[in-house]
C-alpha atoms as a PDB file:
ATOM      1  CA  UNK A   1      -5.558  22.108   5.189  1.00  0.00           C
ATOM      2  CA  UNK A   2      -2.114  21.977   6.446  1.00  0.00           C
ATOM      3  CA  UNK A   3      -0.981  18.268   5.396  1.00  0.00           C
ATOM      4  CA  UNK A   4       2.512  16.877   6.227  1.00  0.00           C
ATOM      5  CA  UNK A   5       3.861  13.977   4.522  1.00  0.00           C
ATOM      6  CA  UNK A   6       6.633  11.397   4.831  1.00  0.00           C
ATOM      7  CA  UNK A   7       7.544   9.183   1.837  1.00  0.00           C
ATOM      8  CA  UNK A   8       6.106  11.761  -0.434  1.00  0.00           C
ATOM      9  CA  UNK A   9       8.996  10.950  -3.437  1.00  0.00           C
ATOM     10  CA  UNK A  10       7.364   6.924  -3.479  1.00  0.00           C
ATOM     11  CA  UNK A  11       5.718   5.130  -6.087  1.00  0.00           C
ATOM     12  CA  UNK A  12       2.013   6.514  -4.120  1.00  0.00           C
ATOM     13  CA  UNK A  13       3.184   9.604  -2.374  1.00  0.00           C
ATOM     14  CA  UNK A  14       3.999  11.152  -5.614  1.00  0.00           C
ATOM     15  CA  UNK A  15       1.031  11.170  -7.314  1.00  0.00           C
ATOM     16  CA  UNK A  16      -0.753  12.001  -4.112  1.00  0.00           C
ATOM     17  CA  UNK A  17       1.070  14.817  -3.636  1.00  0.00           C
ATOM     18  CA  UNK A  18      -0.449  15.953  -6.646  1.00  0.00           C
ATOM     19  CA  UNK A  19      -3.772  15.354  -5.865  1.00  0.00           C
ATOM     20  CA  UNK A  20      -3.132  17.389  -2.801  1.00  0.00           C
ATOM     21  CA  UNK A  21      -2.460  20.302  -4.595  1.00  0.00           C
ATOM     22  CA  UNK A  22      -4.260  23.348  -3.129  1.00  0.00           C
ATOM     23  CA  UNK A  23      -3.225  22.160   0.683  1.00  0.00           C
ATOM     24  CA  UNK A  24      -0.845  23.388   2.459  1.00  0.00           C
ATOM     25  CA  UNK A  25       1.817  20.705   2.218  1.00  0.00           C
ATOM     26  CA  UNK A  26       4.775  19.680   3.977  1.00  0.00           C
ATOM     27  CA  UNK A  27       7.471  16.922   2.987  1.00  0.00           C
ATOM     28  CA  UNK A  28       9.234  15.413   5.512  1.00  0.00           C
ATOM     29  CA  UNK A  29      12.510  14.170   4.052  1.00  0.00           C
ATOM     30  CA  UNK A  30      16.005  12.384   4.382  1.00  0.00           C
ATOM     31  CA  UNK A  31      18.120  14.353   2.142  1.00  0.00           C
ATOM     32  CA  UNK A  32      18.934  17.750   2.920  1.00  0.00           C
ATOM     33  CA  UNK A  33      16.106  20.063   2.249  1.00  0.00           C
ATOM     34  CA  UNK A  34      16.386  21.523  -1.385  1.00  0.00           C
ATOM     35  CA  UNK A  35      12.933  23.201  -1.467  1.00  0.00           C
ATOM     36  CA  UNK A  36      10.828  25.200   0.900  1.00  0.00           C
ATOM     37  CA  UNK A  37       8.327  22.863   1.706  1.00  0.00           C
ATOM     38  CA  UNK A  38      11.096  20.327   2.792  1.00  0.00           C
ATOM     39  CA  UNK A  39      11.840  19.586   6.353  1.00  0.00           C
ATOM     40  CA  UNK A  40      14.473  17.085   7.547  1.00  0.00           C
ATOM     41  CA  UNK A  41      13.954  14.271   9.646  1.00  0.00           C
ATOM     42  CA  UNK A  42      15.776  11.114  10.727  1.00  0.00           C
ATOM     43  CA  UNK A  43      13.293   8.993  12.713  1.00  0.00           C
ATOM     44  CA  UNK A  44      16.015   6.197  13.124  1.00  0.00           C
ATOM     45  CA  UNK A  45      18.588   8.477  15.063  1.00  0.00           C
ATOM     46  CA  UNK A  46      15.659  11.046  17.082  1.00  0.00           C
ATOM     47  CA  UNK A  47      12.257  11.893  17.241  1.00  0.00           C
ATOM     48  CA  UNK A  48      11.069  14.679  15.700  1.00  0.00           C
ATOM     49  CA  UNK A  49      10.211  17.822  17.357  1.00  0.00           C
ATOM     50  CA  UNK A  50       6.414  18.363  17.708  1.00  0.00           C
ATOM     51  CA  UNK A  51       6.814  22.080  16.962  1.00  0.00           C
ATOM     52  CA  UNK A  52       7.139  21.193  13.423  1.00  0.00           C
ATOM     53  CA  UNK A  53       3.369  19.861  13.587  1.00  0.00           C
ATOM     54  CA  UNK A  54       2.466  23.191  15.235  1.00  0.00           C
ATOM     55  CA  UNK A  55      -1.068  23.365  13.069  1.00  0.00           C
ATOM     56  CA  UNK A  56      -0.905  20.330  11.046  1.00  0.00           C
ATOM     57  CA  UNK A  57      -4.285  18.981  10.316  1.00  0.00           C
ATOM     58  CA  UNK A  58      -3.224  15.906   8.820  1.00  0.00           C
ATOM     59  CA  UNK A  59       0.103  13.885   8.925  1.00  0.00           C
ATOM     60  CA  UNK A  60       0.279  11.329   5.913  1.00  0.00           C
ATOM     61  CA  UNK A  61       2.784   8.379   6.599  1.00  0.00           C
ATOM     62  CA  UNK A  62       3.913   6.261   3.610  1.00  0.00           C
ATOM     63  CA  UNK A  63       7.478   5.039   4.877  1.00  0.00           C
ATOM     64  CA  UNK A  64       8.361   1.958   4.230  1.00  0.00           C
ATOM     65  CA  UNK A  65      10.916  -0.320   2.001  1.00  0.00           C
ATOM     66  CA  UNK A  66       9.365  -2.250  -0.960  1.00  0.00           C
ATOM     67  CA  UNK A  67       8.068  -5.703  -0.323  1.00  0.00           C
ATOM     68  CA  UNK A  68       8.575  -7.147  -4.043  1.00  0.00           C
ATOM     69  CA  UNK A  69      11.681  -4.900  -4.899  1.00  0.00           C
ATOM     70  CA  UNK A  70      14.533  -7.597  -4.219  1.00  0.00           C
ATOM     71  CA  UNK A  71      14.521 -11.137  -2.949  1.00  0.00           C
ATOM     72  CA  UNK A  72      14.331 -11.359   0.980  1.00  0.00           C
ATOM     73  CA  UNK A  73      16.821 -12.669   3.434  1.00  0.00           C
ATOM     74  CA  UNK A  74      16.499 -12.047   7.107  1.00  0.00           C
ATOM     75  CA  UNK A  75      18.852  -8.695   6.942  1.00  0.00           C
ATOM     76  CA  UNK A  76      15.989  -7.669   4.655  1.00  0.00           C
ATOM     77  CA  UNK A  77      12.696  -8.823   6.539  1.00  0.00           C
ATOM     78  CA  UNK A  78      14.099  -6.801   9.348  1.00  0.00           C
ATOM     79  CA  UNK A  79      14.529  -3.998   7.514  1.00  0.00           C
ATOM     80  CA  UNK A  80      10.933  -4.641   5.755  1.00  0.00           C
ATOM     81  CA  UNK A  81       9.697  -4.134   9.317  1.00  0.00           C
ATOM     82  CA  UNK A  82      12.282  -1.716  11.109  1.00  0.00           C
ATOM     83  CA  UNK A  83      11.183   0.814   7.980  1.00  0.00           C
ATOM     84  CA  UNK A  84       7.599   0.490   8.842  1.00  0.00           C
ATOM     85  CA  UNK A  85       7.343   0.674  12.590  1.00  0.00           C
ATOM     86  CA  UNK A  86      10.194   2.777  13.599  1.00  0.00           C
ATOM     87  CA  UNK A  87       8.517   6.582  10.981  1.00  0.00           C
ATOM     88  CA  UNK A  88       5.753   5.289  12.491  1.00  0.00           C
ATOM     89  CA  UNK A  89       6.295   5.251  16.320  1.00  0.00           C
ATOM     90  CA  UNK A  90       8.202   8.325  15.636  1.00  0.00           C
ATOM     91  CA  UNK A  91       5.309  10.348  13.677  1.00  0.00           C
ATOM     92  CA  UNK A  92       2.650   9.140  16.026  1.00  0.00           C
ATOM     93  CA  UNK A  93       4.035   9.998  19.404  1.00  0.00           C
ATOM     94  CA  UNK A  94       4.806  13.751  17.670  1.00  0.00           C
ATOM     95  CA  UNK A  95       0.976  13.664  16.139  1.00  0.00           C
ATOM     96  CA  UNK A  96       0.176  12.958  20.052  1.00  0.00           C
ATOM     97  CA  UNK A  97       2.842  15.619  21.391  1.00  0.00           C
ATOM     98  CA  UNK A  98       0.973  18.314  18.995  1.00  0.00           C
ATOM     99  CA  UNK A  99      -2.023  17.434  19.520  1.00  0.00           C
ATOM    100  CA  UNK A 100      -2.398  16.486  15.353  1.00  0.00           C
ATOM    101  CA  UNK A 101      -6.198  15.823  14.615  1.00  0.00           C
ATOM    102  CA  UNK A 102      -5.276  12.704  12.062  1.00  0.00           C
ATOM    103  CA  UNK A 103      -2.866  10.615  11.048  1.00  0.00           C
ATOM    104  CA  UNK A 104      -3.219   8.662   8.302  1.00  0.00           C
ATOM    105  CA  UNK A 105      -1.204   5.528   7.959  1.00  0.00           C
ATOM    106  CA  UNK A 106      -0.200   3.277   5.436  1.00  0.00           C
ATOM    107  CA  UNK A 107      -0.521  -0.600   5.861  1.00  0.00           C
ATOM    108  CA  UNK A 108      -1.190  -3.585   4.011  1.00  0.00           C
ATOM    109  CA  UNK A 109      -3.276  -6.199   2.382  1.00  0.00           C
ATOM    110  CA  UNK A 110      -0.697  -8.320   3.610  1.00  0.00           C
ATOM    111  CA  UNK A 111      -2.182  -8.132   7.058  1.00  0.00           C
ATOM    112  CA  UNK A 112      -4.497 -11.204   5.959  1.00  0.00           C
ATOM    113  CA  UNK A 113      -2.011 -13.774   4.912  1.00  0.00           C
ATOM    114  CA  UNK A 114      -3.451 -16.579   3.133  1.00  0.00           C
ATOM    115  CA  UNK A 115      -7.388 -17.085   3.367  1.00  0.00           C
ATOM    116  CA  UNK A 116      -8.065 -19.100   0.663  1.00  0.00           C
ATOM    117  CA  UNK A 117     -11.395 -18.330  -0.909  1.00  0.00           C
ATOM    118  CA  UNK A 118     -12.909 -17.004   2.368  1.00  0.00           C
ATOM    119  CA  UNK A 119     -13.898 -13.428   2.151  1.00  0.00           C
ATOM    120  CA  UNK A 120     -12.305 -11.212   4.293  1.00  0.00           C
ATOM    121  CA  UNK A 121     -13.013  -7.794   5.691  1.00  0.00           C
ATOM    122  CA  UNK A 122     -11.308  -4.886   8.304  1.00  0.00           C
ATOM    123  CA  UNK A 123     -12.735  -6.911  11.324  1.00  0.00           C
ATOM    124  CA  UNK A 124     -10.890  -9.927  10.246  1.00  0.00           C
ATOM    125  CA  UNK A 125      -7.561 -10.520  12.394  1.00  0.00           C
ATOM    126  CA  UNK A 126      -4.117 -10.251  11.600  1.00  0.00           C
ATOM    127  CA  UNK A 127      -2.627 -13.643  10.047  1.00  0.00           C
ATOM    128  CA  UNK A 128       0.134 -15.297  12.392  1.00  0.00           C
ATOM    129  CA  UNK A 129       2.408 -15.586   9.114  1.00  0.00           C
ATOM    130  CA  UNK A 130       5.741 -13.061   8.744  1.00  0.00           C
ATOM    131  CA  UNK A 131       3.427 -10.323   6.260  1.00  0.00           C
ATOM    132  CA  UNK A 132       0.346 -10.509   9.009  1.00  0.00           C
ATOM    133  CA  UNK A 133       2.708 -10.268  12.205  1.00  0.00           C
ATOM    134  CA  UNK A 134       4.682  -7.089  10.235  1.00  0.00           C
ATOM    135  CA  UNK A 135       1.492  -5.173   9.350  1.00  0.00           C
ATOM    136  CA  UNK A 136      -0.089  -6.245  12.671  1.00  0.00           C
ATOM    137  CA  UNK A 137       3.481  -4.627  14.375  1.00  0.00           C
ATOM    138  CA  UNK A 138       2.683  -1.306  11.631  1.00  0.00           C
ATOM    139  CA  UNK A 139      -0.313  -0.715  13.010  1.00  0.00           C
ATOM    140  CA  UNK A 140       0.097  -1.049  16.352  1.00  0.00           C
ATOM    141  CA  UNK A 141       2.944   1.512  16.179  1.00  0.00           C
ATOM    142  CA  UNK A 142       0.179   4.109  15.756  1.00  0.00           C
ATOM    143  CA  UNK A 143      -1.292   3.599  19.338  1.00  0.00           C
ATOM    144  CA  UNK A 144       0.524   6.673  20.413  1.00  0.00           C
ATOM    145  CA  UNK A 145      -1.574   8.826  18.440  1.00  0.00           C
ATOM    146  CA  UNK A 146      -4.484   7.358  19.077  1.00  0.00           C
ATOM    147  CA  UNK A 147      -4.070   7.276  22.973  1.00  0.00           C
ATOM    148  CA  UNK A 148      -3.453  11.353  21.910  1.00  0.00           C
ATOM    149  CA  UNK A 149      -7.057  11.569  20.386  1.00  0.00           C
ATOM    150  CA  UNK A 150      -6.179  11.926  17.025  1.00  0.00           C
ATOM    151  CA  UNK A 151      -8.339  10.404  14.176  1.00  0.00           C
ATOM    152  CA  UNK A 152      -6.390   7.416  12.938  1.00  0.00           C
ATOM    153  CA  UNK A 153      -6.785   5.505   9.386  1.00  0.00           C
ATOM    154  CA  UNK A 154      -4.498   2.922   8.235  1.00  0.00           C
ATOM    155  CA  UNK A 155      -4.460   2.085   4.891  1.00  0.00           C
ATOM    156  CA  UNK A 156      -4.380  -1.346   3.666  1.00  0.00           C
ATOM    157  CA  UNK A 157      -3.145  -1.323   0.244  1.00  0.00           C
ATOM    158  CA  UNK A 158      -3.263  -4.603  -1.778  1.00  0.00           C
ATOM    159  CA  UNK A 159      -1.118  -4.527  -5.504  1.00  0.00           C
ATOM    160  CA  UNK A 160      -1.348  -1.102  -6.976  1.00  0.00           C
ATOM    161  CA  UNK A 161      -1.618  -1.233 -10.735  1.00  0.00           C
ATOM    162  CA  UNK A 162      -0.688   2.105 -12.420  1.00  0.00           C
ATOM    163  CA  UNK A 163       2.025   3.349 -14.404  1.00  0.00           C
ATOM    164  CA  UNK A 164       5.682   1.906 -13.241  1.00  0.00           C
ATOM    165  CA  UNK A 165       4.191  -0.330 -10.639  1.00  0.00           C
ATOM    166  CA  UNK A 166       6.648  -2.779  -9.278  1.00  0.00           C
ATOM    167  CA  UNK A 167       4.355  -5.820 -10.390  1.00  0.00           C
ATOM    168  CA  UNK A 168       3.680  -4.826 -13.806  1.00  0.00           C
ATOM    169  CA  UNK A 169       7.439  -3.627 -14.648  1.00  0.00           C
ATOM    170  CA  UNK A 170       7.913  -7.311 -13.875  1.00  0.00           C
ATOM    171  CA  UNK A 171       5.234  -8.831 -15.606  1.00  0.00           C
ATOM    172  CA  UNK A 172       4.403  -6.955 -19.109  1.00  0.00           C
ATOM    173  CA  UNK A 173       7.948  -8.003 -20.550  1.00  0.00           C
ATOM    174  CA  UNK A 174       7.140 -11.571 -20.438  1.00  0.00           C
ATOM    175  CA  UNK A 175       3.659 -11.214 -21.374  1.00  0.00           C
ATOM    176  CA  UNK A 176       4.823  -9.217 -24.719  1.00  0.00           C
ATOM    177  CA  UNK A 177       7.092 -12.232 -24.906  1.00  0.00           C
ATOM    178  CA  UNK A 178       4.398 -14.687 -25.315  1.00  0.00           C
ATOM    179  CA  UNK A 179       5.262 -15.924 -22.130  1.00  0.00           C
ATOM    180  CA  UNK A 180       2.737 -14.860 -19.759  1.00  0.00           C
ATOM    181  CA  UNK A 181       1.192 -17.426 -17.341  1.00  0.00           C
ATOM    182  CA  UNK A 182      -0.664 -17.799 -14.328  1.00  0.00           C
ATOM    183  CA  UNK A 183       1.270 -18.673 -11.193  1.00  0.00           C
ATOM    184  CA  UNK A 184       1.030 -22.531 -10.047  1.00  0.00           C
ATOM    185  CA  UNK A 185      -2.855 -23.484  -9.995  1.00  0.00           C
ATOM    186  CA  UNK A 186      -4.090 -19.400 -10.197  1.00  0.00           C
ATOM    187  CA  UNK A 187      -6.818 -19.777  -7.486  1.00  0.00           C
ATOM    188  CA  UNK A 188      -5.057 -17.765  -5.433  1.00  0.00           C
ATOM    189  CA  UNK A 189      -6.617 -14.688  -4.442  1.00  0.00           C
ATOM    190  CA  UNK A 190      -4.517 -10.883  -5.783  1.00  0.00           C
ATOM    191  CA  UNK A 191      -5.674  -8.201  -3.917  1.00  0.00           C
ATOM    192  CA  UNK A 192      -5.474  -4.778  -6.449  1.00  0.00           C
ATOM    193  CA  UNK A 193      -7.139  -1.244  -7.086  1.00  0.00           C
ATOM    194  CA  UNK A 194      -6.598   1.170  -9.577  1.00  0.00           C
ATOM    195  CA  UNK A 195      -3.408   3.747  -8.713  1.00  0.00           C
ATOM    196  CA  UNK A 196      -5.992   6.520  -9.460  1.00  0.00           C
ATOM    197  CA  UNK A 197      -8.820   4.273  -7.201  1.00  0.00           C
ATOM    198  CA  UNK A 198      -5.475   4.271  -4.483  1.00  0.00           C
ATOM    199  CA  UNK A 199      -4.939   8.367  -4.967  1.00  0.00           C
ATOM    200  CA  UNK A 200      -8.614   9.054  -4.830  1.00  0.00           C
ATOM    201  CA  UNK A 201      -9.515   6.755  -1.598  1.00  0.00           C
ATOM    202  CA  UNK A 202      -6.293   7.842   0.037  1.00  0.00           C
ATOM    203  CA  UNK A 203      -7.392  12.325  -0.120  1.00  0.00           C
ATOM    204  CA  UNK A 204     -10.981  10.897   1.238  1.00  0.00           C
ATOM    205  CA  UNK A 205      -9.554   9.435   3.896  1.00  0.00           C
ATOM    206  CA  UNK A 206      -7.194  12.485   4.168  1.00  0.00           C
ATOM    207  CA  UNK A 207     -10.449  15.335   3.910  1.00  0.00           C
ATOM    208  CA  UNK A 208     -13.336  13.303   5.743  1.00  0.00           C
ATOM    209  CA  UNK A 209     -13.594  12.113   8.849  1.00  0.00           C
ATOM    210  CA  UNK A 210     -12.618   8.158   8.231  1.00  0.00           C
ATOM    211  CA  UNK A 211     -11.138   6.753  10.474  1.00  0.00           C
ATOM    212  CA  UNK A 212      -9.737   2.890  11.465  1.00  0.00           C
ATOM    213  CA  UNK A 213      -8.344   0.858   9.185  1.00  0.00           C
ATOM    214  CA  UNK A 214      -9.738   0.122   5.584  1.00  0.00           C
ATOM    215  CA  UNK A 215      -8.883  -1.892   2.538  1.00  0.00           C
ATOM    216  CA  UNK A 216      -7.508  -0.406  -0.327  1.00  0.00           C
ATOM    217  CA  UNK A 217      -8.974  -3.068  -3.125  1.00  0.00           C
ATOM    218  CA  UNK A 218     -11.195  -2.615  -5.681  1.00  0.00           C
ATOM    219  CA  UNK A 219     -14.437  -3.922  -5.458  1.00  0.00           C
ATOM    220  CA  UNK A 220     -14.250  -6.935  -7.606  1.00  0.00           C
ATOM    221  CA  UNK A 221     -11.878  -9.621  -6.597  1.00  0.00           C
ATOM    222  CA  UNK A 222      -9.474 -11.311  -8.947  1.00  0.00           C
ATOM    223  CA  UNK A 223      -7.452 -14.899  -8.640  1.00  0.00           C
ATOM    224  CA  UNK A 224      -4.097 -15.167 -10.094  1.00  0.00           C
ATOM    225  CA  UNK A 225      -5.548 -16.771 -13.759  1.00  0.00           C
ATOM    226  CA  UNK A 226      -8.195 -13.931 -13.626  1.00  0.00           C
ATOM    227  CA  UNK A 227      -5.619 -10.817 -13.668  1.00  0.00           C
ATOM    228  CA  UNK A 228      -2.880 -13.493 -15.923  1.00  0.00           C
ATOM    229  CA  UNK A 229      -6.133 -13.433 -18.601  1.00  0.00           C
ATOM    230  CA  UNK A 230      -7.017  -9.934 -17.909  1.00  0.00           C
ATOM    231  CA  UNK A 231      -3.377  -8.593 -18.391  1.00  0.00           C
ATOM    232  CA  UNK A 232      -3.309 -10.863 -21.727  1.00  0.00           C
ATOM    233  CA  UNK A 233      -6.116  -9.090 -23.043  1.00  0.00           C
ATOM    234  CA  UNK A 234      -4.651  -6.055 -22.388  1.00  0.00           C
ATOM    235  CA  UNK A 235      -1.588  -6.388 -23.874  1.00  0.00           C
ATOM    236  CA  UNK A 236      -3.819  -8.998 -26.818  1.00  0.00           C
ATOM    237  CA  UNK A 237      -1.301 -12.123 -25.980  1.00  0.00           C
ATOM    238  CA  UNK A 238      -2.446 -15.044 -24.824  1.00  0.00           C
ATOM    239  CA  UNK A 239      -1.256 -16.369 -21.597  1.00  0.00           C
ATOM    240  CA  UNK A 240      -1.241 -20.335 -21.707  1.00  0.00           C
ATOM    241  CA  UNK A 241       1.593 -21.146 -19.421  1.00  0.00           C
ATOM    242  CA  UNK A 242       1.437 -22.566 -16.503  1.00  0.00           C
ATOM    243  CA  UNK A 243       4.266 -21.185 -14.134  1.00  0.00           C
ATOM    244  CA  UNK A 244       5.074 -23.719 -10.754  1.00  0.00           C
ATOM    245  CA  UNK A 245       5.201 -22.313  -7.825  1.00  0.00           C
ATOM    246  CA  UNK A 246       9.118 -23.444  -6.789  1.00  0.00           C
ATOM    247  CA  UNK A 247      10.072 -21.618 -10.332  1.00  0.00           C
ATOM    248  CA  UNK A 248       8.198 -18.750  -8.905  1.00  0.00           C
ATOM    249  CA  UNK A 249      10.543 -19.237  -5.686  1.00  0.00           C
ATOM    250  CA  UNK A 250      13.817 -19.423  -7.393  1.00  0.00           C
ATOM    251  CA  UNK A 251      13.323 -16.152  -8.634  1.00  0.00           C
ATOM    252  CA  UNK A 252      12.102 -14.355  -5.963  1.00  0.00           C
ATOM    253  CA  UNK A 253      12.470 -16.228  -3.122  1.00  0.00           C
ATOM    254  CA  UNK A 254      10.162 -15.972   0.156  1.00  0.00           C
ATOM    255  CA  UNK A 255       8.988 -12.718  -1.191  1.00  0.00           C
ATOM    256  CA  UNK A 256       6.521 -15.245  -4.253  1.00  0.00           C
ATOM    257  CA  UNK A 257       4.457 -15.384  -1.084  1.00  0.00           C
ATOM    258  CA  UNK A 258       2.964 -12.368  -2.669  1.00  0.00           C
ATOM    259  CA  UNK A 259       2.318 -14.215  -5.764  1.00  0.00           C
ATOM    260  CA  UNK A 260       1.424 -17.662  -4.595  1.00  0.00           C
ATOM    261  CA  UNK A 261      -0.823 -16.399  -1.958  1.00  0.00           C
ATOM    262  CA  UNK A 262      -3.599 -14.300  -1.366  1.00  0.00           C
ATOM    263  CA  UNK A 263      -6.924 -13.323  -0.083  1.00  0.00           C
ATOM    264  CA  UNK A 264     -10.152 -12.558  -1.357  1.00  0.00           C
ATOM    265  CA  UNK A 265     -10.819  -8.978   0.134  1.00  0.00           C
ATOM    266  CA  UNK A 266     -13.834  -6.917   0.170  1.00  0.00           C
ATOM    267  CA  UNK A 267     -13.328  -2.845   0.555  1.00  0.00           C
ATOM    268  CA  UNK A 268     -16.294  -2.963   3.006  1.00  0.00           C
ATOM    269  CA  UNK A 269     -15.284   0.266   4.491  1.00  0.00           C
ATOM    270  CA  UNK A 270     -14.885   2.552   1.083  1.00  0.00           C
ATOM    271  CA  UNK A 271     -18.163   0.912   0.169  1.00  0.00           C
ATOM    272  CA  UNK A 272     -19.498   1.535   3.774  1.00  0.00           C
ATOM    273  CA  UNK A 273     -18.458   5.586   2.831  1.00  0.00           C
ATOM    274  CA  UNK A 274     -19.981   5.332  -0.780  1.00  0.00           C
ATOM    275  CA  UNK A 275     -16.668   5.581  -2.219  1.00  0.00           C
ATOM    276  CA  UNK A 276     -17.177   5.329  -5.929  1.00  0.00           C
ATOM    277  CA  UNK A 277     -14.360   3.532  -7.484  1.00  0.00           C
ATOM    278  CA  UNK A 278     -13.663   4.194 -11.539  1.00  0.00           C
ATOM    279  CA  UNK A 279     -11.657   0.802 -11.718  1.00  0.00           C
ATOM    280  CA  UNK A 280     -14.462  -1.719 -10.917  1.00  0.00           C
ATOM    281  CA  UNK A 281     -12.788  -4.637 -12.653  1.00  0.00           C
ATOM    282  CA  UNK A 282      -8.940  -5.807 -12.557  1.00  0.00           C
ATOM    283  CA  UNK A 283      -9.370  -5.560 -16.279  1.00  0.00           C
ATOM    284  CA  UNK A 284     -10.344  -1.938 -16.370  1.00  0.00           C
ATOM    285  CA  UNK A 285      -7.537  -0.993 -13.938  1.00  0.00           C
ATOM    286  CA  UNK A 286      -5.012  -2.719 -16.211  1.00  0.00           C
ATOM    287  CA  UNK A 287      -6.549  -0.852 -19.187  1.00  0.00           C
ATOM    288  CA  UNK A 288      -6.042   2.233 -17.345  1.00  0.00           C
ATOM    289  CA  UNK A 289      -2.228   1.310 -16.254  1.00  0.00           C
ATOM    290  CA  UNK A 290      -1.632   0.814 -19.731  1.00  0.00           C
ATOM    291  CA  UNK A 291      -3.314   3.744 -21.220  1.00  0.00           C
ATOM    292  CA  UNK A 292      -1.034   6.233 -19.057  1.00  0.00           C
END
């Protein structure tokens, strides 16, 4: 297959470029091209010629800045959301233009907001909070290439726990510290899968004929105290603090919303495709993170 990717040097597009290996691959990139495989592309100043797609079977779309990078202001929620929709209005109207067969499309568990302990599929509606309206805003920016016919997928990724995730470069210094806690009362729903659960899901989606959008989460749902106790065991500290939520806030800001709420999310659609996950437990995905 002829696959062309953009965001291919991220924290997932790297290691799924690897997976890919054997395709035909293309990377579409910022910099100036250094490598034959590299195309240029600036969807913020032009659209990008369909002739590059000219017998693509797949374009891969993984733009987008990071949500727990830096503390948010409102010059950075618009940028959250301008990096998100903008590749992706430009990608899908040239998968339409070429007449792509797929595009797959990254999203986010974010697109649920806060549901408590209610369990939550891919038919459940966008929340009306800022992470629901942005991913709701991401997705739609793919109608082009659906209206085209292609095969859509949009992948809604909850936290990825691997090697040099964002979340864990945060959290395994305190832990190690003694200082690892759950986050105000912990009954908050985290939404995770295994970065080699992520890779795996992500080529299926890529070679078989999914389409729509689907939850990237493992199979077992885990609260805030679950994954504290599970990353404790782990790393064999124990976690007895108890960290309040405006402490949580002062440090990162609006963006704790990740960490204060949450929803309990079931991967019906990988299950619905027999998807067989190797990270069944937040426990076993942390043990694998850390194992790397």
């Amino acid at each position: 297959m002829r696959i062309v990717i953009a965001g291919s040097s991220g924290y997932l597009g790297k290691p799924l470029m690897r997976a890919l290996e054997g395709h035909d691959l293309v990377r579409l990139v910022r910099h100036r091209p250094d490598e034959e495989n590299e195309i240029r592309w600036d969807p913020y100043k032009e659209a990008l010629d369909p002739q590059i797609l000219d017998g693509v079977d797949v374009v891969v779309n993984l733009c987008g800045a990071s949500i727990a990078g830096r503390r948010w202001n409102a010059a950075y929620k618009r940028h959250i959301v301008s990096s998100r929709v903008i590749p992706t209005k430009v990608l899908a109207t040239a998968v339409a233009q070429a007449k792509v067969p797929a595009l797959v499309n990254g999203s986010a568990a974010g697109w649920y907001g806060d549901r408590a302990g209610v369990e939550v599929d891919e038919s459940t509606p966008a929340a009306a909070d800022y992470l629901g309206k942005t991913c709701l805003a991401w997705e739609n920016a793919t109608k082009a290439a659906e209206e085209g016919g292609a095969r859509v997928v949009k992948l809604r990724t909850g936290h990825v726990l691997g090697d040099d995730s964002v979340l864990l470069d945060k959290f395994i210094p305190a832990w190690r510290w003694f200082l690892g806690g759950r986050f105000g009362n912990g009954r908050q729903y985290m939404p995770w899968i295994s970065l080699r659960d992520w890779v795996a899901a992500a080529v299926a989606a890529i070679e078989h004929d999914w389409h729509g959008p689907i939850n990237m989460v493992g199979p077992t749902p885990a609260t805030n105290r679950e994954f504290t106790r599970a990353l404790g065991a782990v790393l064999h500290r124990p976690t007895p603090w108890i960290i309040p939520g405006f402490a949580v806030k002062l440090v990162a800001g609006e963006a704790a919303v990740e960490l204060l709420r949450g929803a309990k999310i079931r991967p019906k659609a990988l299950q619905d495709n027999n998807f067989e996950f190797k990270d069944e437990t937040v426990f076993e995905a942390l043990r694998t993170a850390l194992d790397d």
